[in-house]
Every structure is written in structure tokens, then in C-alpha cells.
C-alpha atoms as a PDB file:
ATOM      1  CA  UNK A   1       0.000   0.000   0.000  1.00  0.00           C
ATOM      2  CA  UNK A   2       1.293   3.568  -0.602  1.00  0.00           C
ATOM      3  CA  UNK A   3       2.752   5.045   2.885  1.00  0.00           C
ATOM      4  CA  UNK A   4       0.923   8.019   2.444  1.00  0.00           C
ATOM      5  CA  UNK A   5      -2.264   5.863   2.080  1.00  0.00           C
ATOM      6  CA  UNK A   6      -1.343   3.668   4.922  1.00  0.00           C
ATOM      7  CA  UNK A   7      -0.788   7.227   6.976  1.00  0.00           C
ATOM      8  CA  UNK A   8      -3.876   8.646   5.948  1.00  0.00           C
ATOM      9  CA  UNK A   9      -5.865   5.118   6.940  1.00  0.00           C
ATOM     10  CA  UNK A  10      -3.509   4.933  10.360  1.00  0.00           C
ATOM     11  CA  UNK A  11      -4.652   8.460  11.558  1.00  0.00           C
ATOM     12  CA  UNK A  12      -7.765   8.537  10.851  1.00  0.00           C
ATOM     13  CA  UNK A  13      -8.403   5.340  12.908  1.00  0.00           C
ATOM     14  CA  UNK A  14      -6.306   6.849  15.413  1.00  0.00           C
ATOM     15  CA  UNK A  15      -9.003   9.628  15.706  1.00  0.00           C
ATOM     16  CA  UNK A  16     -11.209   7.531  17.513  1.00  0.00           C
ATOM     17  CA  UNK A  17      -9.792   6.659  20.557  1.00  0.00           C
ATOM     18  CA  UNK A  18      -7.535   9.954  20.802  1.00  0.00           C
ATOM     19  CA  UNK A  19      -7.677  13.148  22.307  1.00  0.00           C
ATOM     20  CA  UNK A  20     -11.335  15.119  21.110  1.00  0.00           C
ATOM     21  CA  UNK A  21     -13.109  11.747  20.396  1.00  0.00           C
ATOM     22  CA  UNK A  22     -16.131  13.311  21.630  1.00  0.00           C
ATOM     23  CA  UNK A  23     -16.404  15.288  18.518  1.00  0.00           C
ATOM     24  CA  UNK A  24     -16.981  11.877  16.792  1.00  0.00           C
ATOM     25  CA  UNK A  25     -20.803  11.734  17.825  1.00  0.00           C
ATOM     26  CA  UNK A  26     -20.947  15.369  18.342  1.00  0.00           C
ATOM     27  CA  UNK A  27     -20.581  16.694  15.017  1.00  0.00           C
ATOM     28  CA  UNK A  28     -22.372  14.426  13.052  1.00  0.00           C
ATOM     29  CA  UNK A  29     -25.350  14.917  15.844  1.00  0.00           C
ATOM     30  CA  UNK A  30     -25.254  18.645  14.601  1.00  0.00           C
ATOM     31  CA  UNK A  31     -25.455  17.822  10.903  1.00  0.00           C
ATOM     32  CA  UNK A  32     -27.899  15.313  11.858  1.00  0.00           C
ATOM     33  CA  UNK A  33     -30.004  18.168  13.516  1.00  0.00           C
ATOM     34  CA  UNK A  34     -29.596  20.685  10.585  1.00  0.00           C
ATOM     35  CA  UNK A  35     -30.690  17.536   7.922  1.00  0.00           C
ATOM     36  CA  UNK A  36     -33.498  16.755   9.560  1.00  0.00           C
ATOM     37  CA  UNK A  37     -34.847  20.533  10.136  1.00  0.00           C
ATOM     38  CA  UNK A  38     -33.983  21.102   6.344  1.00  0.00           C
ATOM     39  CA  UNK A  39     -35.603  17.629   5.208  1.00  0.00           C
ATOM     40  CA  UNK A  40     -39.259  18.935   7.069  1.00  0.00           C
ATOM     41  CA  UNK A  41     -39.167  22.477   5.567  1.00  0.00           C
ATOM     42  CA  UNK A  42     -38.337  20.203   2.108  1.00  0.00           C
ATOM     43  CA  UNK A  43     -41.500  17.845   3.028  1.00  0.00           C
ATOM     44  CA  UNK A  44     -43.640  20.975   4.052  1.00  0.00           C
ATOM     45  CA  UNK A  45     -42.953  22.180  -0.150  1.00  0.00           C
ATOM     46  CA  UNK A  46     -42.460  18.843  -1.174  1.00  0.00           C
ATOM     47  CA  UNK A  47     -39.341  19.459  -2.856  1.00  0.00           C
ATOM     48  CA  UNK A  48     -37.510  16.437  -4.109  1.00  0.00           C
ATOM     49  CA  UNK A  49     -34.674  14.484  -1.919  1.00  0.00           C
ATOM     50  CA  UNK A  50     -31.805  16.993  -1.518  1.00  0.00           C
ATOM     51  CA  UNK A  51     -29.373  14.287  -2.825  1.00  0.00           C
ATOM     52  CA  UNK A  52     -31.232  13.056  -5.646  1.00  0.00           C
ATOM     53  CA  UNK A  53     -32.258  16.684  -6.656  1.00  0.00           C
ATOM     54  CA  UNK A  54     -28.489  18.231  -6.299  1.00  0.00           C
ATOM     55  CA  UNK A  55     -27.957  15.308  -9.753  1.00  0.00           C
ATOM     56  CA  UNK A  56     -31.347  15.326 -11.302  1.00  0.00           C
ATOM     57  CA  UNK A  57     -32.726  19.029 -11.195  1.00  0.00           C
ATOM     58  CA  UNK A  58     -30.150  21.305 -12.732  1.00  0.00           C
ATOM     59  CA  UNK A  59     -32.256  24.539 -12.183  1.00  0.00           C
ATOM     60  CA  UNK A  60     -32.359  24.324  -9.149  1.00  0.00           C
ATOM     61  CA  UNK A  61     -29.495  22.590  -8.433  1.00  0.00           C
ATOM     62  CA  UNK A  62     -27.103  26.432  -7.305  1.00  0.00           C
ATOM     63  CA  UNK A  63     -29.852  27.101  -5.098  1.00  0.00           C
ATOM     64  CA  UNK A  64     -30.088  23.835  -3.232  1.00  0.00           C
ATOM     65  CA  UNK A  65     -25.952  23.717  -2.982  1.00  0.00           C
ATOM     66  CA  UNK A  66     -26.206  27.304  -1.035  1.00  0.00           C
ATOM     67  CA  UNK A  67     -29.222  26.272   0.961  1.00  0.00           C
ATOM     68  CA  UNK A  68     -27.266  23.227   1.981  1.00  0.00           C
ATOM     69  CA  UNK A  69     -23.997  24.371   2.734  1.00  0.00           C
ATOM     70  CA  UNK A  70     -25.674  27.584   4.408  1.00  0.00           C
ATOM     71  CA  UNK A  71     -27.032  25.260   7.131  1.00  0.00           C
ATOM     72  CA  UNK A  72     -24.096  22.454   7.028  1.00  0.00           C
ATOM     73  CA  UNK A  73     -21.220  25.246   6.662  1.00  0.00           C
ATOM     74  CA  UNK A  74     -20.786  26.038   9.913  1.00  0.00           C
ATOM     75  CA  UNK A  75     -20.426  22.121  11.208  1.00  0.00           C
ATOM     76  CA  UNK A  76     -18.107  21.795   8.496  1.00  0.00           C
ATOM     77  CA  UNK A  77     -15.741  24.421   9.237  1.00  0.00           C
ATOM     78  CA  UNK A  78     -15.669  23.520  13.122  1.00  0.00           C
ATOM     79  CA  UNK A  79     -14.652  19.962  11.768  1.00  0.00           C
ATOM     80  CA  UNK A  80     -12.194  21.375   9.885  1.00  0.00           C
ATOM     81  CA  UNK A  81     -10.416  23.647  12.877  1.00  0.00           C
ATOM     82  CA  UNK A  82     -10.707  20.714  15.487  1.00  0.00           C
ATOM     83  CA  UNK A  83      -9.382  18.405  13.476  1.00  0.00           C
ATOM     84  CA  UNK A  84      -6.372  20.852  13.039  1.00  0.00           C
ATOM     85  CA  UNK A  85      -6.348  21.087  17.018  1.00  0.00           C
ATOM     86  CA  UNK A  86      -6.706  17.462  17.182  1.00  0.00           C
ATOM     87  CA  UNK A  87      -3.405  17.136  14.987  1.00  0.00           C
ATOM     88  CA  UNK A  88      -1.388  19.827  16.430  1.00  0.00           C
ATOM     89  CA  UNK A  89      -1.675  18.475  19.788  1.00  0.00           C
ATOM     90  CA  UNK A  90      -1.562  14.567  18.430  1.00  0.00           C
ATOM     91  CA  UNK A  91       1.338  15.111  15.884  1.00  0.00           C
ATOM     92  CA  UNK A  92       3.469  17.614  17.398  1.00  0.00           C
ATOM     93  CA  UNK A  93       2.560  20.481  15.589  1.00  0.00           C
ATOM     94  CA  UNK A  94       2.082  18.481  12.315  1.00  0.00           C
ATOM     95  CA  UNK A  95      -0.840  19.630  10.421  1.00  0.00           C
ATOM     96  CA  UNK A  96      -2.327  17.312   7.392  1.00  0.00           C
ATOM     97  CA  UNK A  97      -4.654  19.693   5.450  1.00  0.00           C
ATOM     98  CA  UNK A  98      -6.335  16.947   3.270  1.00  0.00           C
ATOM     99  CA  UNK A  99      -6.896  14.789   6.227  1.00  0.00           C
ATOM    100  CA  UNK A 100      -8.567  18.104   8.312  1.00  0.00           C
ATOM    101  CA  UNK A 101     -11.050  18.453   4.996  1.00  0.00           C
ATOM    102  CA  UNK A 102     -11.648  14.313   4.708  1.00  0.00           C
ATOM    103  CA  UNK A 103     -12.575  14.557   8.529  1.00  0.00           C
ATOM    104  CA  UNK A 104     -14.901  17.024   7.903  1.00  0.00           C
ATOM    105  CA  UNK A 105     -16.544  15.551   5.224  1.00  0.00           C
ATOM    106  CA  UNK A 106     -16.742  12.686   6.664  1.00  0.00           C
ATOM    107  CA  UNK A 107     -18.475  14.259   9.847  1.00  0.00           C
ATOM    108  CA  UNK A 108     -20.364  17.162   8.520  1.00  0.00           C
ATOM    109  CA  UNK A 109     -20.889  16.536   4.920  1.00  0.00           C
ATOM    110  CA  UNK A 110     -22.147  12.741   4.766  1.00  0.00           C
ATOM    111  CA  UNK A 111     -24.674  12.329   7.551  1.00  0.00           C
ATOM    112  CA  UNK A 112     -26.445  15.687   6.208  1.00  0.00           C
ATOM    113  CA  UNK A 113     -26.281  14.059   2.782  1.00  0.00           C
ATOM    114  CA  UNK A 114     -27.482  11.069   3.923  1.00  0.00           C
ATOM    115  CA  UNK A 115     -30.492  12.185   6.223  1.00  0.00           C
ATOM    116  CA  UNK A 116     -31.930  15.230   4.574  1.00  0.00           C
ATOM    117  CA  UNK A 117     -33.454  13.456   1.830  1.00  0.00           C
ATOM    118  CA  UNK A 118     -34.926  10.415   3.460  1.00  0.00           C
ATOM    119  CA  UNK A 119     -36.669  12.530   6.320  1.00  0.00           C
ATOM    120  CA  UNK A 120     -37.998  14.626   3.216  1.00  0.00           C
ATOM    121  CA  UNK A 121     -39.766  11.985   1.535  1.00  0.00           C
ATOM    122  CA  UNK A 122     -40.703  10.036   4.739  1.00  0.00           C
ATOM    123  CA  UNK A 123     -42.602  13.200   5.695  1.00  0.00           C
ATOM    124  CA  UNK A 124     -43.474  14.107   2.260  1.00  0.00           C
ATOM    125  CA  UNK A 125     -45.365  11.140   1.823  1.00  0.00           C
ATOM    126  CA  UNK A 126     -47.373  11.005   5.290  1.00  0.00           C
ATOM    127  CA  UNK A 127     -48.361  14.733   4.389  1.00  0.00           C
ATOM    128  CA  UNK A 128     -50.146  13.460   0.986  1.00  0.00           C
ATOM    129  CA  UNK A 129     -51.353  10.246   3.039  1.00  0.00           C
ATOM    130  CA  UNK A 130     -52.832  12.908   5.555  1.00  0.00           C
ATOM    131  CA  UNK A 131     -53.962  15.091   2.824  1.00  0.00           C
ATOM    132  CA  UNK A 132     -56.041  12.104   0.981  1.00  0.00           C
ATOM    133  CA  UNK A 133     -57.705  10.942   3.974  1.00  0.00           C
ATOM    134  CA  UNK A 134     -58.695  15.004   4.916  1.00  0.00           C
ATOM    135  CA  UNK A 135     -60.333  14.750   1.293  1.00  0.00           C
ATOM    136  CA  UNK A 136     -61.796  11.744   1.378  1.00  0.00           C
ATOM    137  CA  UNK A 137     -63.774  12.505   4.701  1.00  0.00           C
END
């Protein structure tokens, strides 16, 4: 394997039983929050899931990248600047840029990716369920 692979793979299990680990469950709990807010006001409109629309609807597709990454930013750029405290005090003043910004992904980026949509259509379709039965009576 290539060292700087096998570096990469070594520190990033490393982050889980090191100094900060707490910010393991915590961050992803905040993009968690900020997904599932976003994926109601998207089930409210009944916009289409935020992943499959960021591919499928390129009109819209700017918009939904700033609405995104105006409520995951924040998350994301705290992962990145405790990951760089994380390596400072872990490598002796050491900093790996690329492995601050795969951290963050990682933490921020994926669970909002992954949630958003989901609670979206989950809620999306009880609303119409709701709706049909409010007709039908």
C-alpha cells in the first residue's frame, strides 16, 4: 500500500480513541439536527430528496448547494479547525490539510447528505397520506 495511504488510513483510525473523540458523535449529531430541520421544511414544499435533486434538477441545483452548505457550513468548518487542534496536539505540531477536509466531510458533509433526503420523503409522503384521507372525509 502507498505510505501516504497507509498514513492517511492509520490516523484517521487513530481519531477515535484519541484526544477530542467526543467530537466523533458530536458533530455528526449537529449535521444530523440541521438535515433533519432542512428535510421537514423540504416535506412541508415537497421538494424532491436533496441528494437526488443536487444530480437530477439542474435549475435548481445552485440554489439547493447554497441552501445546503448555508445550514451544514458552519459544522463543516468547526470539523475542519478541530481536526487541526486534534493534529497539532496529536502530531506535534504536524498539520495534514487533506486529512482536516476528509474529517470534515466525513463528519459534517455525509450524515447531512445522507439524512436530509430520506426525512424529506418520509414526511413528504405522510403529508399526501394525511392530505387524501382530509379529502376523502
Amino acid at each position: 500500500m502507498d505510505p501516504v495511504i497507509a498514513r492517511v488510513v492509520e490516523n484517521l483510525v487513530a481519531r477515535v480513541t484519541g484526544p477530542m473523540h467526543f467530537r466523533l458523535l458530536l458533530q455528526p449529531g449537529m449535521a444530523t439536527f440541521f438535515a433533519i430541520r432542512d428535510g421537514l421544511k423540504d416535506a412541508r414544499e415537497c421538494k424532491p430528496p436533496y441528494f437526488w435533486g443536487l444530480f437530477t434538477d439542474k435549475g435548481e441545483r445552485e440554489a439547493m448547494v447554497k441552501n445546503g452548505w448555508k445550514s451544514v457550513g458552519k459544522v463543516f468548518i468547526l470539523a475542519i479547525v478541530l481536526d487541526v487542534v486534534y493534529q497539532l496536539i496529536e502530531h506535534r505540531w504536524t498539520v495534514y490539510p487533506g486529512e482536516a477536509a476528509l474529517v470534515a466531510i466525513i463528519l459534517a458533509i455525509v450524515p447531512y447528505l445522507l439524512i436530509r433526503g430520506p426525512v424529506n420523503r418520509i414526511f413528504c409522503e405522510k403529508r399526501k397520506v394525511v392530505k387524501e384521507r382530509l379529502a376523502g372525509d
